[in-house]
Protein backbone atom coordinates (compact mmCIF):
# COMPACT_ATOMS: atom_id res chain seq x y z
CA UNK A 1 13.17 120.97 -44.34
CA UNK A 2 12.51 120.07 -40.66
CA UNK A 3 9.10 119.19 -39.65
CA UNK A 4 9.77 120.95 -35.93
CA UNK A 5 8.48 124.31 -35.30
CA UNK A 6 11.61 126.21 -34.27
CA UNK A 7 11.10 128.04 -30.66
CA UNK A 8 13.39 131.25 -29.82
CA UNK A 9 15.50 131.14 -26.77
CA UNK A 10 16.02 128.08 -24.40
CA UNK A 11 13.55 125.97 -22.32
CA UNK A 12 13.72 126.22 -18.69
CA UNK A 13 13.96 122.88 -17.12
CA UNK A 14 12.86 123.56 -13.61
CA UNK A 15 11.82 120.08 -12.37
CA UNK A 16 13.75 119.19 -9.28
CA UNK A 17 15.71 117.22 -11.59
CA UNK A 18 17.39 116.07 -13.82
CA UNK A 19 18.50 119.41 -13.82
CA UNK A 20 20.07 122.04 -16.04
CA UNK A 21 23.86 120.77 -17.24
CA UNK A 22 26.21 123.74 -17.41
CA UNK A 23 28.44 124.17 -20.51
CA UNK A 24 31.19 123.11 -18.40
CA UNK A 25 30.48 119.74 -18.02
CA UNK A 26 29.22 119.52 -21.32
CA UNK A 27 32.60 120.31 -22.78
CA UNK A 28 34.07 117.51 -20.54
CA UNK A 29 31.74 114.93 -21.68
CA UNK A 30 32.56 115.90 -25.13
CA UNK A 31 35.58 114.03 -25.41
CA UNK A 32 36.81 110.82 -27.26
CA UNK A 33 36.13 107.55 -25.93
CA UNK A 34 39.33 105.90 -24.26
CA UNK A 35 40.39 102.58 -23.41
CA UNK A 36 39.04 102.33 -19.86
CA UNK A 37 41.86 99.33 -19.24
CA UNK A 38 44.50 102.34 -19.71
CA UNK A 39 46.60 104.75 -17.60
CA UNK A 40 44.82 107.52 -18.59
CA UNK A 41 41.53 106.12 -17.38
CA UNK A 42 43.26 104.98 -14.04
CA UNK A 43 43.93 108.46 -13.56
CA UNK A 44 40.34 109.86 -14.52
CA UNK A 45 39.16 106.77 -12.14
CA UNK A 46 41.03 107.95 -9.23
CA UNK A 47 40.06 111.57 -9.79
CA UNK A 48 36.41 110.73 -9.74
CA UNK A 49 36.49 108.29 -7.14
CA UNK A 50 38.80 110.49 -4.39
CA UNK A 51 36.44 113.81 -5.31
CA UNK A 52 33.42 112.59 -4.53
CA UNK A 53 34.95 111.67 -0.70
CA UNK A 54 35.11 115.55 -0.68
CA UNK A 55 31.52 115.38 -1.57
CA UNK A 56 29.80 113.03 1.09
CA UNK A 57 32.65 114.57 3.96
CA UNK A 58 33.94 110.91 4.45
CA UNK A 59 37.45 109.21 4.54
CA UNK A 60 36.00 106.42 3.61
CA UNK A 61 34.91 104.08 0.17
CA UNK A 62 32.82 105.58 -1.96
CA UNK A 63 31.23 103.03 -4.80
CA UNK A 64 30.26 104.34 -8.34
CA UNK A 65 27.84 102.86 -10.26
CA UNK A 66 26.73 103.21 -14.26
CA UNK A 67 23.04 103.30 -12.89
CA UNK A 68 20.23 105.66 -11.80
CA UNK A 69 19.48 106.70 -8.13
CA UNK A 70 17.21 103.36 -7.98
CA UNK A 71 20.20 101.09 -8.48
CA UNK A 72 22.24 102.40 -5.98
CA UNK A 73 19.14 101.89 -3.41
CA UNK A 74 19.24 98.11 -4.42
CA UNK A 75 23.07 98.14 -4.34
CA UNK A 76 22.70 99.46 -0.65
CA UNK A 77 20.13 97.31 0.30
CA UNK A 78 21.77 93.69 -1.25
CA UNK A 79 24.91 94.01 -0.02
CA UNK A 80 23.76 94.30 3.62
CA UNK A 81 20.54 92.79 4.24
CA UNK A 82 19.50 89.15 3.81
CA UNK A 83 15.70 88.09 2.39
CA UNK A 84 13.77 87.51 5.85
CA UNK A 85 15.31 90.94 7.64
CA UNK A 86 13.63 93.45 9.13
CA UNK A 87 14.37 97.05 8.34
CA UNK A 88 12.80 100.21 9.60
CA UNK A 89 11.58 102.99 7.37
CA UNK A 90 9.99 106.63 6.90
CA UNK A 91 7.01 107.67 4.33
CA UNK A 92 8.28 110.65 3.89
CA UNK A 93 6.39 111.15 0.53
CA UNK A 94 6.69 108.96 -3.38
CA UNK A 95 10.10 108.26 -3.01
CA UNK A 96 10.33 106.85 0.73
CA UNK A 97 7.77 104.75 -0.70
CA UNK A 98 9.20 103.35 -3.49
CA UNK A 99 11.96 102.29 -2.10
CA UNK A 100 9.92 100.16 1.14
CA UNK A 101 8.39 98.69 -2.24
CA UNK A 102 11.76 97.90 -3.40
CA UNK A 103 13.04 96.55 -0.17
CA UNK A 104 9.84 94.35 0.01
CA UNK A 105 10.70 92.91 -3.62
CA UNK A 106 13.40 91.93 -2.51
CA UNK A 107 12.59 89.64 0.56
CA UNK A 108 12.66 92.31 3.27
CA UNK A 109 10.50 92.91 5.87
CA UNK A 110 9.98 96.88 6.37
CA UNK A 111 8.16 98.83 8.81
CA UNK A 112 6.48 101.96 7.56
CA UNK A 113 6.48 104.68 10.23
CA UNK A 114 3.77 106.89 8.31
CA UNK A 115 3.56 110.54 8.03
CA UNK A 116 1.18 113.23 5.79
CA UNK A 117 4.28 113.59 3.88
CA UNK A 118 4.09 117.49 4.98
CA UNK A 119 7.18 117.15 6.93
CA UNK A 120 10.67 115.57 7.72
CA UNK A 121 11.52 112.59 9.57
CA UNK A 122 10.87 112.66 13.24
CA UNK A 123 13.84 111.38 15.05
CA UNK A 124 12.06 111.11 18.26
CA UNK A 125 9.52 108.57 16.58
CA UNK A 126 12.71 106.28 15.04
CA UNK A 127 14.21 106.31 18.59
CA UNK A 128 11.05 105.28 20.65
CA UNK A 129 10.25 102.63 17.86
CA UNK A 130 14.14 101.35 18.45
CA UNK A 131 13.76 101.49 21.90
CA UNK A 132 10.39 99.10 21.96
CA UNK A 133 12.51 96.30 19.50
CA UNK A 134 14.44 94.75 22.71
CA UNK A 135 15.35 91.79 20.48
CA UNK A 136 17.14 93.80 18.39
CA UNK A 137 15.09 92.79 15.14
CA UNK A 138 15.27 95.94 12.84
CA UNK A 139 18.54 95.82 10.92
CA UNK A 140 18.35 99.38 9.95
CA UNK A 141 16.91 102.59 9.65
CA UNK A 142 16.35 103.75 6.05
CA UNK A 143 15.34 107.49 5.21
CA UNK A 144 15.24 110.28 2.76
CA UNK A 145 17.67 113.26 3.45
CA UNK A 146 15.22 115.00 0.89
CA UNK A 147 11.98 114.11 -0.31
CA UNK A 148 11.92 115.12 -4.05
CA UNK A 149 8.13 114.50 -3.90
CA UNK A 150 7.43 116.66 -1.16
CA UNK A 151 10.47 119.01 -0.88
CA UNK A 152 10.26 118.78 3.22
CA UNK A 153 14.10 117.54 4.22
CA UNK A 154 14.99 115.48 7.54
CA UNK A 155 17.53 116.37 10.26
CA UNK A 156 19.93 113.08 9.64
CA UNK A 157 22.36 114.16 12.85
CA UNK A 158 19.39 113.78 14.62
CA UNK A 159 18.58 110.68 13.17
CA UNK A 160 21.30 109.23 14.15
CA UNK A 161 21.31 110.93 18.05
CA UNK A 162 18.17 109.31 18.50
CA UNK A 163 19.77 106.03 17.41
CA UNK A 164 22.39 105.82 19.58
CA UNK A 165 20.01 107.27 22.44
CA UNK A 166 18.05 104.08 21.84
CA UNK A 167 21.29 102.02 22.45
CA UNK A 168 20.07 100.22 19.07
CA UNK A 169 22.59 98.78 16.67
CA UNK A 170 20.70 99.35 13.46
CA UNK A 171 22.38 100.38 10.42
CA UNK A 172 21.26 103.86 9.10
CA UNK A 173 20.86 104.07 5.39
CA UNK A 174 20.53 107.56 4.02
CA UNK A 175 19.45 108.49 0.16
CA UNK A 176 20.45 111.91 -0.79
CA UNK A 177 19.65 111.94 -4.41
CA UNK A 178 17.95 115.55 -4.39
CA UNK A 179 20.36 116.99 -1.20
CA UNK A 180 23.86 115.85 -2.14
CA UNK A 181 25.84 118.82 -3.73
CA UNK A 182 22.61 121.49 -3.00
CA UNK A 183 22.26 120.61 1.04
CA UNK A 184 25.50 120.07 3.66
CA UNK A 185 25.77 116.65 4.38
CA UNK A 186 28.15 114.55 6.67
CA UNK A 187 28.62 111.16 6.01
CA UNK A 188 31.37 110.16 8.07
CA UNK A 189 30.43 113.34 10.96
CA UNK A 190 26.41 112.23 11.24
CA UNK A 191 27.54 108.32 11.87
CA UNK A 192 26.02 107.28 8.81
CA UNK A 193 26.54 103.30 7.00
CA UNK A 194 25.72 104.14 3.52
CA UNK A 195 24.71 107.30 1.75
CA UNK A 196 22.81 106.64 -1.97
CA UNK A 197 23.09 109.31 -4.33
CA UNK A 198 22.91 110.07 -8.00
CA UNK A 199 24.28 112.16 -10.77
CA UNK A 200 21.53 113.87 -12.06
CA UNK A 201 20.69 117.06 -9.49
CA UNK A 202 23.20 118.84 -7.63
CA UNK A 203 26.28 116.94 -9.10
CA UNK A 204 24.81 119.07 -12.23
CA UNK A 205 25.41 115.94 -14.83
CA UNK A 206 22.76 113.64 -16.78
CA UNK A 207 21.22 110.54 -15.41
CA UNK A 208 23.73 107.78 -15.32
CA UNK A 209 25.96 107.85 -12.35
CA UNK A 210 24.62 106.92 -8.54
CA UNK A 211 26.79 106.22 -5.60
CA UNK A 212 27.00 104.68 -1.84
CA UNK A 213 28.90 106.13 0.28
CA UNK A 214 29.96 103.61 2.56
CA UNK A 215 30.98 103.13 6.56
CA UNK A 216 33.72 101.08 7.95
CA UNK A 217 30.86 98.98 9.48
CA UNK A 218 29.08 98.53 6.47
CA UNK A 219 32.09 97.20 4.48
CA UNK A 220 32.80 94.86 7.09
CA UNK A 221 29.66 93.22 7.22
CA UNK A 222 28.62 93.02 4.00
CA UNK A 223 31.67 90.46 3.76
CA UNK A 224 29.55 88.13 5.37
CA UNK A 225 25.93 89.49 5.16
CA UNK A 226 23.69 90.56 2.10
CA UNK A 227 21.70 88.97 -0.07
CA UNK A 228 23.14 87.04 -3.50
CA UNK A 229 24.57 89.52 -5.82
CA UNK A 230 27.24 90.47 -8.63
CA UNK A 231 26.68 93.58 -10.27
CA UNK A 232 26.32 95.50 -7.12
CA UNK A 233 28.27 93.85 -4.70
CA UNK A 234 30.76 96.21 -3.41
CA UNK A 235 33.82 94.25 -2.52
CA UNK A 236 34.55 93.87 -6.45
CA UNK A 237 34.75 97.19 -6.78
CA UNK A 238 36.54 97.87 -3.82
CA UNK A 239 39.57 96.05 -5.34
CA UNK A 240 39.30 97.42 -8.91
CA UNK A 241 39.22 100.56 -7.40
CA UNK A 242 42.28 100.67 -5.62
CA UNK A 243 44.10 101.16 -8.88
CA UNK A 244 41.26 103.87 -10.35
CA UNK A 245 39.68 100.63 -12.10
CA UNK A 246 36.32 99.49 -12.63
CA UNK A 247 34.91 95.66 -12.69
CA UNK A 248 33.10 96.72 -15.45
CA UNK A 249 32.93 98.76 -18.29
CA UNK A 250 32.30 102.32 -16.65
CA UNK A 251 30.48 105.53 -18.13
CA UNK A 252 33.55 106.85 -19.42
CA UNK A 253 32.23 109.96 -20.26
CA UNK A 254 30.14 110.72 -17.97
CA UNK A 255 33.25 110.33 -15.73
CA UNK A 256 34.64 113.07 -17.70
CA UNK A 257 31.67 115.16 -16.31
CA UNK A 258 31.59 114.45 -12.79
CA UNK A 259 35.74 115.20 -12.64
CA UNK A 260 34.75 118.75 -14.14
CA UNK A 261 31.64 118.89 -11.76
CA UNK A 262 33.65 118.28 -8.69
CA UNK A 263 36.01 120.79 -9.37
CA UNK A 264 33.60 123.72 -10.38
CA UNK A 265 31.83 122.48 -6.93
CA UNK A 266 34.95 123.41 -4.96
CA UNK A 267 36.10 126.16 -7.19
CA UNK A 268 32.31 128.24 -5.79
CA UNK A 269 33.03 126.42 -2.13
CA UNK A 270 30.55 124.07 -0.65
CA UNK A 271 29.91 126.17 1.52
CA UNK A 272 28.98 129.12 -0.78
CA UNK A 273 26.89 126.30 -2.68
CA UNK A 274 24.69 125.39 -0.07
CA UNK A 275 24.37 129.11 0.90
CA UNK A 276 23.43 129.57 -2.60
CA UNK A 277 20.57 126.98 -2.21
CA UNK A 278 20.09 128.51 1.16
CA UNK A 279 18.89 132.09 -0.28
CA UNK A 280 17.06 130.50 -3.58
CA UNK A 281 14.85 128.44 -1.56
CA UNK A 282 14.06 131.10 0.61
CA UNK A 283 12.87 133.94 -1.99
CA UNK A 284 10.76 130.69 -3.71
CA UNK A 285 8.67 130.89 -0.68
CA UNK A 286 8.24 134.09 -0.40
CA UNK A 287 7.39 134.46 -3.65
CA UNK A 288 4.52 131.33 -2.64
CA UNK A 289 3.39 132.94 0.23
CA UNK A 290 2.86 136.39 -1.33
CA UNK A 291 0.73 134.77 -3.77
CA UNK A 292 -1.34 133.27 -0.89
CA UNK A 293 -0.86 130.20 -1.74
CA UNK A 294 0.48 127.36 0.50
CA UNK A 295 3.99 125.57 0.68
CA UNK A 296 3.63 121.83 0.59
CA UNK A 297 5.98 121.22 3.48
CA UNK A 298 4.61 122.41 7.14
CA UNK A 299 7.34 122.38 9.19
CA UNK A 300 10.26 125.64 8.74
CA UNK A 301 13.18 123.02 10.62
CA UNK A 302 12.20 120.54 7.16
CA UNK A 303 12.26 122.98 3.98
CA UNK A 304 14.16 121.74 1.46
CA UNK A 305 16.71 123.92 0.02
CA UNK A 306 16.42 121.88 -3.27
CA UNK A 307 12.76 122.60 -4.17
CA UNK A 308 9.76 123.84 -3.31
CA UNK A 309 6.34 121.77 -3.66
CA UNK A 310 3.41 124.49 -4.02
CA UNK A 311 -0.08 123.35 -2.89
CA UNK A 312 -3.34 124.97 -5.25
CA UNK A 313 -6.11 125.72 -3.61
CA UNK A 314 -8.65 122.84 -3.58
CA UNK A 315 -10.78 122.39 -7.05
CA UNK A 316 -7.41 123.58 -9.14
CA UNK A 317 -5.36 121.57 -11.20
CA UNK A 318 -1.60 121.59 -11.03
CA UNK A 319 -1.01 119.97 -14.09
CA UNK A 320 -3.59 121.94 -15.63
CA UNK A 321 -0.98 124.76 -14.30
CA UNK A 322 1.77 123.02 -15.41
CA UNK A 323 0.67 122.64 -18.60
CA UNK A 324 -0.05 126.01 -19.36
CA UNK A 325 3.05 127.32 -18.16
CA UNK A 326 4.68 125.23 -20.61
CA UNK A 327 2.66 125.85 -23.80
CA UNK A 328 2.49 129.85 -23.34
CA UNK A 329 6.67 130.07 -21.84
CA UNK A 330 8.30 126.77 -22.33
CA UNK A 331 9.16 125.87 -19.34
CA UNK A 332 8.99 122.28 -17.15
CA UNK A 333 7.62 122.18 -13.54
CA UNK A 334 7.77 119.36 -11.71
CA UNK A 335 4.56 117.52 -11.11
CA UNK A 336 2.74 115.68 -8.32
CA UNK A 337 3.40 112.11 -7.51
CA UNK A 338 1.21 109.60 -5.83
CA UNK A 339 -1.83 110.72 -3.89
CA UNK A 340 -0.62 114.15 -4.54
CA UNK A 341 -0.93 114.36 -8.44
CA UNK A 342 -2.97 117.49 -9.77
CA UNK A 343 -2.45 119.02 -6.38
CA UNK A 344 0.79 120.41 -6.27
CA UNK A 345 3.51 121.46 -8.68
CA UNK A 346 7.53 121.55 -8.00
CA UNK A 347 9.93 124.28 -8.31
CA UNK A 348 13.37 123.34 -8.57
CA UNK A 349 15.94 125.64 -7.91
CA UNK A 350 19.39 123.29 -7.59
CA UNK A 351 22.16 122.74 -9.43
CA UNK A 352 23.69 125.17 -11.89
CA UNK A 353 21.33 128.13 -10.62
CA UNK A 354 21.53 131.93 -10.75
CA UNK A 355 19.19 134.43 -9.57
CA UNK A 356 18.41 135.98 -12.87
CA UNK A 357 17.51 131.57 -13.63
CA UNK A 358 14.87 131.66 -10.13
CA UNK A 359 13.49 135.03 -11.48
CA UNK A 360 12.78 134.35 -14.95
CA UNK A 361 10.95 130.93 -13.23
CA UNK A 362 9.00 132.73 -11.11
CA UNK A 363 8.17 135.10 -13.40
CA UNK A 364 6.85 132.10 -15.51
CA UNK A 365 4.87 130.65 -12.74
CA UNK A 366 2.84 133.68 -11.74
CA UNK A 367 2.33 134.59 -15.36
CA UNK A 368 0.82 131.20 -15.32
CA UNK A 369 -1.47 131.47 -12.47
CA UNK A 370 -2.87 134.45 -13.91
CA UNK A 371 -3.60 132.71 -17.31
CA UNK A 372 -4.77 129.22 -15.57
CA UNK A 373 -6.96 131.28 -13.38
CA UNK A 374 -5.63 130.23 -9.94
CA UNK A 375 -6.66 132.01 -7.08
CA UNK A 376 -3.46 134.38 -6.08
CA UNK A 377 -2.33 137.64 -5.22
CA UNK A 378 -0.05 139.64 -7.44
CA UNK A 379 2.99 140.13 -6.48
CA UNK A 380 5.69 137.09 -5.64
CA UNK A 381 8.08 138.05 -8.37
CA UNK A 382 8.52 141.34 -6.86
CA UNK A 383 8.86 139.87 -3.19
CA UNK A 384 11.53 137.40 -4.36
CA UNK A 385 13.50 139.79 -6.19
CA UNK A 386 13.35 142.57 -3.06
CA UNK A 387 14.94 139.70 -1.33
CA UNK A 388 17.45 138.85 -3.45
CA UNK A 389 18.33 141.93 -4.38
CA UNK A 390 18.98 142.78 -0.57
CA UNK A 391 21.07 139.63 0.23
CA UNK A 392 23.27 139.59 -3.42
CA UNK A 393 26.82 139.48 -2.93
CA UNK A 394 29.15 140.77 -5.45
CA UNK A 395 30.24 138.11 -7.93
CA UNK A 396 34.41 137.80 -7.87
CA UNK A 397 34.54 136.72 -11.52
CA UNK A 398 32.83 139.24 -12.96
């Protein structure tokens, strides 16, 4: 006999990720080891590594890694920068910080531009910074597309406008770990050098995988620049790449997954994907504002179509929330990180996401207001569903 206490039904993993894994993919990882030294892997290799071009919109390398979101940060970060540079950064919220604390580990020099994490980057801040560094010291500009702790997102065209209205020639280092596959995003259109990502949200797969994108520029200098490295250094997988390759032993499987992933991700359309995220972000606030309550991020131009980070009224406990929601409907919300623990919980709604998915979460959160005895109004569910109910589209496979 088992010693666990059987629950009915299936838990609802709405933390902005890792997120939900759809059957799909599943099926593709379950599949038999093969020799990653063979033809059949060169193929898989190739698949993998020429799909997730379509992904970032670039023409140009893109580097896969058996590692989480936090290697391919370092990966960006060694292969371009030397101990003693200067680099120029946004606290956007947690994960802005942690990796300035990375960078800093590592011999860099960083500049914090500081916000209340309520809001996106402000380009107009990066530029007039640039435009004071006459020396050209800063070597680039690092920022979050989408800050997972905060779910406000930055305008990275505009990044890089303000940039090149400074007349600086800073690199411009983007992590898109919670926007890439869930928010549009143009590598090789928005002039960016390299683009982090990982496997785990949008690309709908388990931890495992993370990525930079890479620029002409970028692979150019890091011939010559960077700081000592092997495992991440790009040029080695550059040229076992070429033949679908890896210098290392690769996640074989999980390779398996992101080849299905990319595929089901241009079987919807990115476009209709990010639409998708579009509308589901949208009836999540409405649903927060007709509780009264208040939506982390301040600014409309920032929300995040990936999550949404609800702030309780002061003298409430989010994980107290949290917590609740979980014991009385099983389901996982994402908590506060940093100065904002106990203050705020996280929806997500990306990935593999329906409606009928955001309503039975929403139905869980107000549930568990009422029985957590938050201050709210009745009555998000309902506005969320009016609204989805007016925008749904008929669905072709039906």
């Amino acid at each position: 006999m088992s010693s666990r206490d059987y629950s009915s039904g299936h838990h609802f993993l709405q933390i902005p990720g890792p997120t939900n894994v759809p059957d799909r993919v599943l099926r593709a990882m379950d599949h038999p080891t093969i020799d990653h030294r063979g033809p059949a892997f060169a193929e898989l290799g190739k698949r993998c590594l020429d799909g997730m071009k379509t992904i970032f919109k670039t023409d140009t390398h893109v580097i896969i890694y058996p590692a989480s979101g936090t290697g391919a940060w370092e990966a960006a970060l060694v292969n371009l920068l030397s101990e003693g540079d200067t680099v120029l950064m946004v606290e956007t919220g947690h994960f802005a910080s942690l990796w300035q604390k990375m960078a800093t580990k590592l011999g860099i020099k960083t500049e914090f531009l500081k916000t209340d994490w309520r809001r996106g980057v402000d380009p107009q801040a990066v530029e007039d910074r640039l435009r004071e560094d006459k020396t050209g010291t800063i070597r680039a500009v690092c920022v979050v597309h989408n800050e997972t702790s905060t779910g406000s997102r930055s305008r990275i065209g505009n990044v890089r406008k303000a940039m090149d209205a400074a007349g600086h020639a800073a690199l411009l280092m983007v992590d898109t770990i919670s926007s890439l596959a869930s928010i549009d995003y143009k590598h090789d259109a928005w002039g960016v050098d390299v683009t982090i990502s990982g496997s785990q949200k949008g690309l709908m797969l388990p931890p495992g995988l993370s990525f930079n994108a890479l620029s002409e520029r970028a692979v150019a200098e890091s011939k010559t620049g960077g700081i000592k490295r092997s495992y991440w250094d790009w040029h080695d997988q550059i040229a076992a790449n070429a033949s679908g390759a890896f210098p290392f032993t690769p996640a074989t499987n999980l390779l398996y997954g992101l080849a299905e992933a990319i595929d089901m991700l241009h079987e919807e359309g990115l476009d209709n994907v990010f639409a998708r995220h579009d509308r589901h972000a949208e009836a999540t606030r409405r649903a927060v504002q007709a509780w009264g309550l208040e939506v982390l991020c301040q600014e409309p131009k920032d929300y995040s179509s990936s999550l949404t980070a609800v702030l309780l009224p002061n003298g409430y406990d989010a994980d107290f929330l949290r917590t609740t929601i979980l014991q009385h409907f099983d389901m996982s919300l994402g908590n506060g990180l940093s100065h904002l623990a106990g203050k705020v919980f996280r929806i997500g709604h990306l990935g593999d996401f329906n409606d009928l998915m955001l309503m039975g979460t929403l139905s869980g959160v107000e549930m568990g207001l009422s029985l957590a005895g938050i201050p709210h109004q009745p009555g998000g569910c309902a506005n969320a569903m009016n609204f989805l109910s007016e925008t749904a589209s008929l669905k072709t496979n039906a």
